[in-house]
Protein backbone atom coordinates (compact mmCIF):
# COMPACT_ATOMS: atom_id res chain seq x y z
CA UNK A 1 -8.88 -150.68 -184.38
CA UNK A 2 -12.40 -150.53 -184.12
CA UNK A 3 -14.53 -147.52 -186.25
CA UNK A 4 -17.88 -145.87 -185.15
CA UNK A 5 -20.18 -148.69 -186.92
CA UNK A 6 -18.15 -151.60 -185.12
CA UNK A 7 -18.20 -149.77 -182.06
CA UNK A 8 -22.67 -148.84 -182.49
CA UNK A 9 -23.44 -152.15 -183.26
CA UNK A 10 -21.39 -153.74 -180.52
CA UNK A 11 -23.70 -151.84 -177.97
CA UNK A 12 -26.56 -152.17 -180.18
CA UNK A 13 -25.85 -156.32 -179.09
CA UNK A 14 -25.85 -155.33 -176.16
CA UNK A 15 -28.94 -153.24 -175.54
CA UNK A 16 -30.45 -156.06 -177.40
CA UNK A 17 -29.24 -158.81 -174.85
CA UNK A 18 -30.19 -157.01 -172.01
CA UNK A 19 -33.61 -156.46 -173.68
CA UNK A 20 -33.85 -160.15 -174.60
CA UNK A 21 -33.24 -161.26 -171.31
CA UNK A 22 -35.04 -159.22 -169.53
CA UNK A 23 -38.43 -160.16 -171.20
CA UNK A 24 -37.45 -163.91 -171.03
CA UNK A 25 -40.01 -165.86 -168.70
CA UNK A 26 -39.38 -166.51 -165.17
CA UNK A 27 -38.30 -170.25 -164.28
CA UNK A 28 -38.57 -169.49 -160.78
CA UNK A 29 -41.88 -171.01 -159.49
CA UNK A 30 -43.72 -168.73 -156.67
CA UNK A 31 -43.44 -169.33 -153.42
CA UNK A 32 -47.17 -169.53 -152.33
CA UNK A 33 -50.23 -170.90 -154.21
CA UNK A 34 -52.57 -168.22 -152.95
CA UNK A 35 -53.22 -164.97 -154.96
CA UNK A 36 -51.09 -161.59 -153.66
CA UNK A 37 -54.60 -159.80 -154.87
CA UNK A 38 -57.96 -161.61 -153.27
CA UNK A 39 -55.83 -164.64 -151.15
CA UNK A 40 -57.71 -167.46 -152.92
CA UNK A 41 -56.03 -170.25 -154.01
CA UNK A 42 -54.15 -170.28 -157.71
CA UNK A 43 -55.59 -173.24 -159.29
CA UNK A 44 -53.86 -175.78 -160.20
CA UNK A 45 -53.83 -175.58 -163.82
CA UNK A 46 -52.74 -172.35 -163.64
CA UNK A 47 -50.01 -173.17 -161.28
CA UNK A 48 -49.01 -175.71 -163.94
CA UNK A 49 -49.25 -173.37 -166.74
CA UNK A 50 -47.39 -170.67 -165.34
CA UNK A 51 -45.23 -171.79 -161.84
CA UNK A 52 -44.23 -168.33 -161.73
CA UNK A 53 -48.16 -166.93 -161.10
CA UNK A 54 -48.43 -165.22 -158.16
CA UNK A 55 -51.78 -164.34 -159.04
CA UNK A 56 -55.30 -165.92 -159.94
CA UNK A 57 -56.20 -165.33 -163.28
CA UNK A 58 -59.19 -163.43 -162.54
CA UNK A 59 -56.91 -160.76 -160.84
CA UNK A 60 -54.37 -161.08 -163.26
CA UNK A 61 -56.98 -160.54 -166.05
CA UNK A 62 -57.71 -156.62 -163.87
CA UNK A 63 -54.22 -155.97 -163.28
CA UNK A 64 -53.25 -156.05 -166.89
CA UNK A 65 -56.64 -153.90 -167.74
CA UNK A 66 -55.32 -151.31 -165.52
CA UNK A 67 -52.22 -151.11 -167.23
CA UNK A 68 -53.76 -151.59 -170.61
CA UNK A 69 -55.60 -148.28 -169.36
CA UNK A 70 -52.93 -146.49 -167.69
CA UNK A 71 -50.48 -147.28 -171.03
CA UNK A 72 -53.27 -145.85 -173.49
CA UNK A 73 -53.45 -142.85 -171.10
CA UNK A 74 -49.41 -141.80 -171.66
């Protein structure tokens, strides 16, 4: 029978392998090679770099600043 510390660090695994794979990188590549943001094309090296993009990286580079900024905010 299982006690109170087998039982917390079962779902401590747990919590943990649902947080692993849920910050594991995307091996889906995107469907379109234009940016969701401006509609220019993703370049190429960046497509290689990151199949998953779905943005170019001068959009990418002001999305994350926003959230930087909205993060430091909370």
């Amino acid at each position: 029978m299982a006690d109170n510390a087998d039982i917390a660090t079962e779902m401590m695994e747990r919590r943990m392998e649902g947080a692993l794979a849920h910050h594991r990188l995307p091996s889906a590549q995107a469907e379109n090679d234009e940016c969701e943001e401006c509609g220019d094309e993703i370049p190429a090296a960046r497509r290689q770099a990151a199949p998953w993009a779905t943005t170019c990286i001068e959009c990418q580079s002001i999305r994350e600043g926003r959230n930087k900024h909205v993060r430091q905010a909370l």
